[in-house]
Structure formats: C-alpha cells, structure tokens
N, C-alpha and C. Protein backbone atom coordinates (compact mmCIF):
# COMPACT_ATOMS: atom_id res chain seq x y z
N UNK A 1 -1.31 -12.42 -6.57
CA UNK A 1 -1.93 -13.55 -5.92
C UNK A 1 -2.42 -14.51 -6.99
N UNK A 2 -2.63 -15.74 -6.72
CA UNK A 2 -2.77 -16.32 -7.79
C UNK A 2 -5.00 -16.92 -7.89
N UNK A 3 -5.45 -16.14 -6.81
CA UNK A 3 -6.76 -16.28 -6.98
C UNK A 3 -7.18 -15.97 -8.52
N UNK A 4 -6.93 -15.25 -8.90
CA UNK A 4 -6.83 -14.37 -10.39
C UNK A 4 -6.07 -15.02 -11.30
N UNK A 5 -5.67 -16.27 -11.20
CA UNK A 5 -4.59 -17.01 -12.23
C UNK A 5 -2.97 -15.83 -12.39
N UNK A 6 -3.10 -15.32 -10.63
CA UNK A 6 -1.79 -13.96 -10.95
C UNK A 6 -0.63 -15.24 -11.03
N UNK A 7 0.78 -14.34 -11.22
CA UNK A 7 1.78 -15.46 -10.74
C UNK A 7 2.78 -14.92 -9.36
N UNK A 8 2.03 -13.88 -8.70
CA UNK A 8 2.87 -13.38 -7.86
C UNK A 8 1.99 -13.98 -6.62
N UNK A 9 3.42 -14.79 -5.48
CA UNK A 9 3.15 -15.28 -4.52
C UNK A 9 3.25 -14.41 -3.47
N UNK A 10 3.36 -15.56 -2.33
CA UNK A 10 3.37 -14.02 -0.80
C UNK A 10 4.15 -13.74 -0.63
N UNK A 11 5.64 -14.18 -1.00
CA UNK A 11 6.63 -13.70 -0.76
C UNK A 11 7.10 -12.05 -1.16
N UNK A 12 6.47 -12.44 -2.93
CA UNK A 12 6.20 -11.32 -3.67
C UNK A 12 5.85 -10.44 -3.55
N UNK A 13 4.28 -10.63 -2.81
CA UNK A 13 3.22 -9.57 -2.96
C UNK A 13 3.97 -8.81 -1.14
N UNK A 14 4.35 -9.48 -0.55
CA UNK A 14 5.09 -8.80 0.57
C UNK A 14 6.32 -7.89 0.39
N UNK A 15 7.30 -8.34 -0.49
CA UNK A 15 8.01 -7.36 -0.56
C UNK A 15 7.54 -6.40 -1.86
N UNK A 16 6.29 -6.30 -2.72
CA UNK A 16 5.83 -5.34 -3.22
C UNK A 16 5.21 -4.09 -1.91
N UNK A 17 4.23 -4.74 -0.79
CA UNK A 17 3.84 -4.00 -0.22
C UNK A 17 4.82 -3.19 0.77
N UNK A 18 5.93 -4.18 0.79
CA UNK A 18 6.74 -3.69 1.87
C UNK A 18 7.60 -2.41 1.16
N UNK A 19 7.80 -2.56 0.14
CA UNK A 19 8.66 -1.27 -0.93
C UNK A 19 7.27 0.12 -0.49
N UNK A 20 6.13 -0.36 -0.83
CA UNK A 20 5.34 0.67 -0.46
C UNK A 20 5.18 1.17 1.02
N UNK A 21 5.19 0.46 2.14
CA UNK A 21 5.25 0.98 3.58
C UNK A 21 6.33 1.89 3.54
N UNK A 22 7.57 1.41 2.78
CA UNK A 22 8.85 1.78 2.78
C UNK A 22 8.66 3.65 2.53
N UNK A 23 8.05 3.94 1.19
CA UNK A 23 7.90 4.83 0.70
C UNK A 23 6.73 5.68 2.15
N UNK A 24 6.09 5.25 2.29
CA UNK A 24 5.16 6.12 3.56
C UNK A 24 6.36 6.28 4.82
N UNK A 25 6.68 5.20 4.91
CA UNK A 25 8.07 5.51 6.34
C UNK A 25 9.00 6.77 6.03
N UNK A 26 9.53 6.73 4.87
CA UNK A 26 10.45 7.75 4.36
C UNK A 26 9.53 9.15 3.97
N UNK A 27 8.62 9.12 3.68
CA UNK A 27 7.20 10.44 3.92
C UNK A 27 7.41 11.02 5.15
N UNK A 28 6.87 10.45 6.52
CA UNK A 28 6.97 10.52 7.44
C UNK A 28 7.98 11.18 8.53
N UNK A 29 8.92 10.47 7.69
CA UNK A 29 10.79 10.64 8.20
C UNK A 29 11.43 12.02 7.76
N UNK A 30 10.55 12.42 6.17
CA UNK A 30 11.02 13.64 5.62
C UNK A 30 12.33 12.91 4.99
N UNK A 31 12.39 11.67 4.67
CA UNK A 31 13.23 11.39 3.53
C UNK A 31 12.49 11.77 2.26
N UNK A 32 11.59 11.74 1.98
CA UNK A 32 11.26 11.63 0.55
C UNK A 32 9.69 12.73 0.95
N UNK A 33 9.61 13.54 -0.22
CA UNK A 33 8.68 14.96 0.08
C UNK A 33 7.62 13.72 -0.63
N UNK A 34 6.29 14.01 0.04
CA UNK A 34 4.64 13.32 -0.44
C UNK A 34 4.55 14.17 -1.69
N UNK A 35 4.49 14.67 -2.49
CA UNK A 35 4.35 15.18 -3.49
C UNK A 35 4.81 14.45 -4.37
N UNK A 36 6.35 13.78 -4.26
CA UNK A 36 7.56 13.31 -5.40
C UNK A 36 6.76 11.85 -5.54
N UNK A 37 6.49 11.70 -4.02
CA UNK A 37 5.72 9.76 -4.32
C UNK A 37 4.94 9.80 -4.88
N UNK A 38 3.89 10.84 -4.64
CA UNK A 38 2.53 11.35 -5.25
C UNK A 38 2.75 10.89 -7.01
N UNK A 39 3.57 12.13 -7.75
CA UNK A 39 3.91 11.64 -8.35
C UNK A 39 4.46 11.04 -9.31
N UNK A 40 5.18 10.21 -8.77
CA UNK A 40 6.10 9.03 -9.34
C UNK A 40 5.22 7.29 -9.13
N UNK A 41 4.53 7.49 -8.22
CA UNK A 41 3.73 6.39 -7.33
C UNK A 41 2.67 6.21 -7.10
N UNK A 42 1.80 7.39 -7.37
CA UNK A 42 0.79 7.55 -6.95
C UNK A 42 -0.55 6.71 -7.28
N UNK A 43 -0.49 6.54 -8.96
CA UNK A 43 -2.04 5.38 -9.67
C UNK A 43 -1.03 4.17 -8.90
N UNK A 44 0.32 3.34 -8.61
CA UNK A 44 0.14 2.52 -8.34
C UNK A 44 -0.48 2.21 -6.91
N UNK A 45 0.06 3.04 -5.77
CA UNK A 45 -0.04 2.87 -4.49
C UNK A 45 -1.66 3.18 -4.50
N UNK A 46 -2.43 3.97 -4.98
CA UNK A 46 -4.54 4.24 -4.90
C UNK A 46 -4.41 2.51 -5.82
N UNK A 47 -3.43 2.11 -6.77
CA UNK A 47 -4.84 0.98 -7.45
C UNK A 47 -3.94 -0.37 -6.53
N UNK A 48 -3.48 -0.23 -6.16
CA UNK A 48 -2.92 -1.34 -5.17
C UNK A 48 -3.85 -1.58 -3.44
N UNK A 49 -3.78 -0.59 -3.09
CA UNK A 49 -4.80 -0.31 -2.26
C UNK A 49 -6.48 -0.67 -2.19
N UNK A 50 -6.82 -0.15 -3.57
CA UNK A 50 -8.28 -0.23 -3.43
C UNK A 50 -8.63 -1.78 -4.21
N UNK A 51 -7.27 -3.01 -4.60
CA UNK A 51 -7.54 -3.70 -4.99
C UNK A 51 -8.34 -4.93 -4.06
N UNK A 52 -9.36 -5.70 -4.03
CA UNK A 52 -10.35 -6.57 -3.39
C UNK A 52 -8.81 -7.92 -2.66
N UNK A 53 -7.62 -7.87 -3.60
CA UNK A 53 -7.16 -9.03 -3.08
C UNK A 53 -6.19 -8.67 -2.08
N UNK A 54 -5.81 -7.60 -2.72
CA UNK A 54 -4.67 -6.60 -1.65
C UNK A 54 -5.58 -6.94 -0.07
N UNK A 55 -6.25 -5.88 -0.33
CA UNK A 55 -7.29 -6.43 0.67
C UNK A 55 -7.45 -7.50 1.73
N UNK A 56 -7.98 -8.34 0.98
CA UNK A 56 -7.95 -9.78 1.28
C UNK A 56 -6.56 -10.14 2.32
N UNK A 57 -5.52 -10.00 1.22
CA UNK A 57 -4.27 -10.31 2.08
C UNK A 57 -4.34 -9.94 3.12
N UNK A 58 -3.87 -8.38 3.48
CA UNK A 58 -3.64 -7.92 4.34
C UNK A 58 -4.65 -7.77 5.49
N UNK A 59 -6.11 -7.90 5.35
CA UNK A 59 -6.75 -8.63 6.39
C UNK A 59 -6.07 -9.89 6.66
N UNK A 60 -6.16 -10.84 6.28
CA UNK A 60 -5.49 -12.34 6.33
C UNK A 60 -4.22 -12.06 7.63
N UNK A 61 -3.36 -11.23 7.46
CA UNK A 61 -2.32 -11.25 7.97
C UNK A 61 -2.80 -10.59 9.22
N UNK A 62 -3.70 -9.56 9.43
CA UNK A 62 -4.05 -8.65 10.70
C UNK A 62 -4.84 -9.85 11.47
N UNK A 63 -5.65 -10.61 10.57
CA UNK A 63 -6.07 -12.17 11.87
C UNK A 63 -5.53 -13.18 12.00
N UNK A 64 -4.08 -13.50 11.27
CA UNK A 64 -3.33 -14.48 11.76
C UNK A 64 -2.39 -13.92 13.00
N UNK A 65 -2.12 -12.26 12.60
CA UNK A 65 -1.13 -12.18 13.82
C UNK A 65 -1.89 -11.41 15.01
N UNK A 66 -2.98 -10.95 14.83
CA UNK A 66 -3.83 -10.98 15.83
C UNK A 66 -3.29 -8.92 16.33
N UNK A 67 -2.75 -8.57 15.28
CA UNK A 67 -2.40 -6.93 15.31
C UNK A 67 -2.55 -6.45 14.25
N UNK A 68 -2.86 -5.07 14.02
CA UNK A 68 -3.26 -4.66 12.92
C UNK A 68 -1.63 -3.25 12.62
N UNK A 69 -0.93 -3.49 12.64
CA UNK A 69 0.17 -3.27 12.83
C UNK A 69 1.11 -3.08 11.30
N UNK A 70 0.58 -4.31 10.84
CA UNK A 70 1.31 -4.72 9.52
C UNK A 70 0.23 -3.50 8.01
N UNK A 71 1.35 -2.70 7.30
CA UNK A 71 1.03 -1.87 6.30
C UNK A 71 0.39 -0.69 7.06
N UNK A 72 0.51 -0.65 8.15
CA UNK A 72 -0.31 0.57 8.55
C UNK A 72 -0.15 1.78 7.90
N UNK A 73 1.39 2.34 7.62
CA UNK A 73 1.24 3.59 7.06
C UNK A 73 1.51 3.27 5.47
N UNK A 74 1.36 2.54 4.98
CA UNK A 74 0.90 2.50 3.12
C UNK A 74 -0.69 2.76 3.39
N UNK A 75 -1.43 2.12 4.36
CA UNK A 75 -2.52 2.00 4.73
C UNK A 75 -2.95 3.89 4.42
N UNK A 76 -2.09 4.50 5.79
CA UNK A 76 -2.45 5.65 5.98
C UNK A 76 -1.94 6.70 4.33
N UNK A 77 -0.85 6.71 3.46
CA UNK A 77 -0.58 7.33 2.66
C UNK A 77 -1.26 6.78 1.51
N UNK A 78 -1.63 5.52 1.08
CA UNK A 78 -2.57 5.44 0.64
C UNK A 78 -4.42 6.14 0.11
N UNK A 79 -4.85 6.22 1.73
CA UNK A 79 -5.88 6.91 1.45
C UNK A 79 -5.82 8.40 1.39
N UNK A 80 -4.60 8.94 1.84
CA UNK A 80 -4.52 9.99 1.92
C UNK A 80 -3.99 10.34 0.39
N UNK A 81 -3.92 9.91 -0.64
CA UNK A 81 -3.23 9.91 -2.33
C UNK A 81 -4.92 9.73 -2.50
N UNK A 82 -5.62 8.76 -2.43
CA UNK A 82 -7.07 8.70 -2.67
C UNK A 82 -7.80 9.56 -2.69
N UNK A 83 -7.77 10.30 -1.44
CA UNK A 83 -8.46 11.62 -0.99
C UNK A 83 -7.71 12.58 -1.81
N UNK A 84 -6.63 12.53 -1.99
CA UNK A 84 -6.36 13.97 -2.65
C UNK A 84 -6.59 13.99 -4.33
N UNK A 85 -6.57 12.27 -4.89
CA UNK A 85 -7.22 12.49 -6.29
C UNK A 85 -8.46 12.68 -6.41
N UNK A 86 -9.27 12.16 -5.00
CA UNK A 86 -11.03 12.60 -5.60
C UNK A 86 -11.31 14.30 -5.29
N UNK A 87 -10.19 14.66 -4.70
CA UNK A 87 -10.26 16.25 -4.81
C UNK A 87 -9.86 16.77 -5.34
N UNK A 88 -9.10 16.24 -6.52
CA UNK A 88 -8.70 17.16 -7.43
C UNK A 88 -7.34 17.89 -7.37
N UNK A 89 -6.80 17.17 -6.31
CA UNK A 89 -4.93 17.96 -5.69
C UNK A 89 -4.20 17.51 -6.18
C-alpha cells in the first residue's frame, strides 16, 4: 500500500492476498497438508495478517461490499498459524 511510501497497489496487494486465500482453499480441499504451508508460508501469512494496513484494506473492502465474505479463510488459517506459533507447535 502506498500509505507507508509502499509501491504495491490494490491490484497487487489483491492478488498477493488472493495467492494466500488460495493456499487456505487448497488446506481445506486436502490439496495441500497445513503443515507444508505452515512451513513454507507461515512468518509470511502471521506477518501479513497481523499487519495494521492489511487490515485496513480488507476492512475497507468488507464495508464497501457490505459482506464479510472476502479473505475469509486466509482470515481463518491465518490465526490458526498464529495460535499455533504462540503455542509453540
């Protein structure tokens, strides 16, 4: 985002997040074992997540389209990579 002088726009930062939903869909599906994303993926998908602009965005998008629909399961594999580094798994 470029609040931060970043140079990545929305187009960008959408198909970054969307590669990550991608990876929770294929979790889910039993394409890809949570362990391998864990990790191969894991500091990015916890520091992408707990970032203030990430954030930002993706609120932004849940009150323009008026559903909270959008990133849900990066949302959900996300905290669930969170929870399992503050425990120590």
């Amino acid at each position: 985002m470029t609040r931060n002088n970043g140079t990545f726009n929305k187009s960008d930062l959408d198909d970054y997040l969307g590669i990550l939903e991608l990876l929770a869909i294929y979790i889910d599906n039993g394409v890809l074992h949570k362990n391998t994303v864990k990790e191969m993926f894991g500091f990015y998908i916890r520091t992408t997540w707990t970032n203030s602009e990430i954030q930002d965005y993706i609120n932004s998008i849940k009150e323009s389209e008026k559903t909270d629909k959008y990133y849900k399961q990066f949302k959900k594999l996300a905290i669930d990579l969170i929870n399992d580094h503050n425990s120590g798994k």
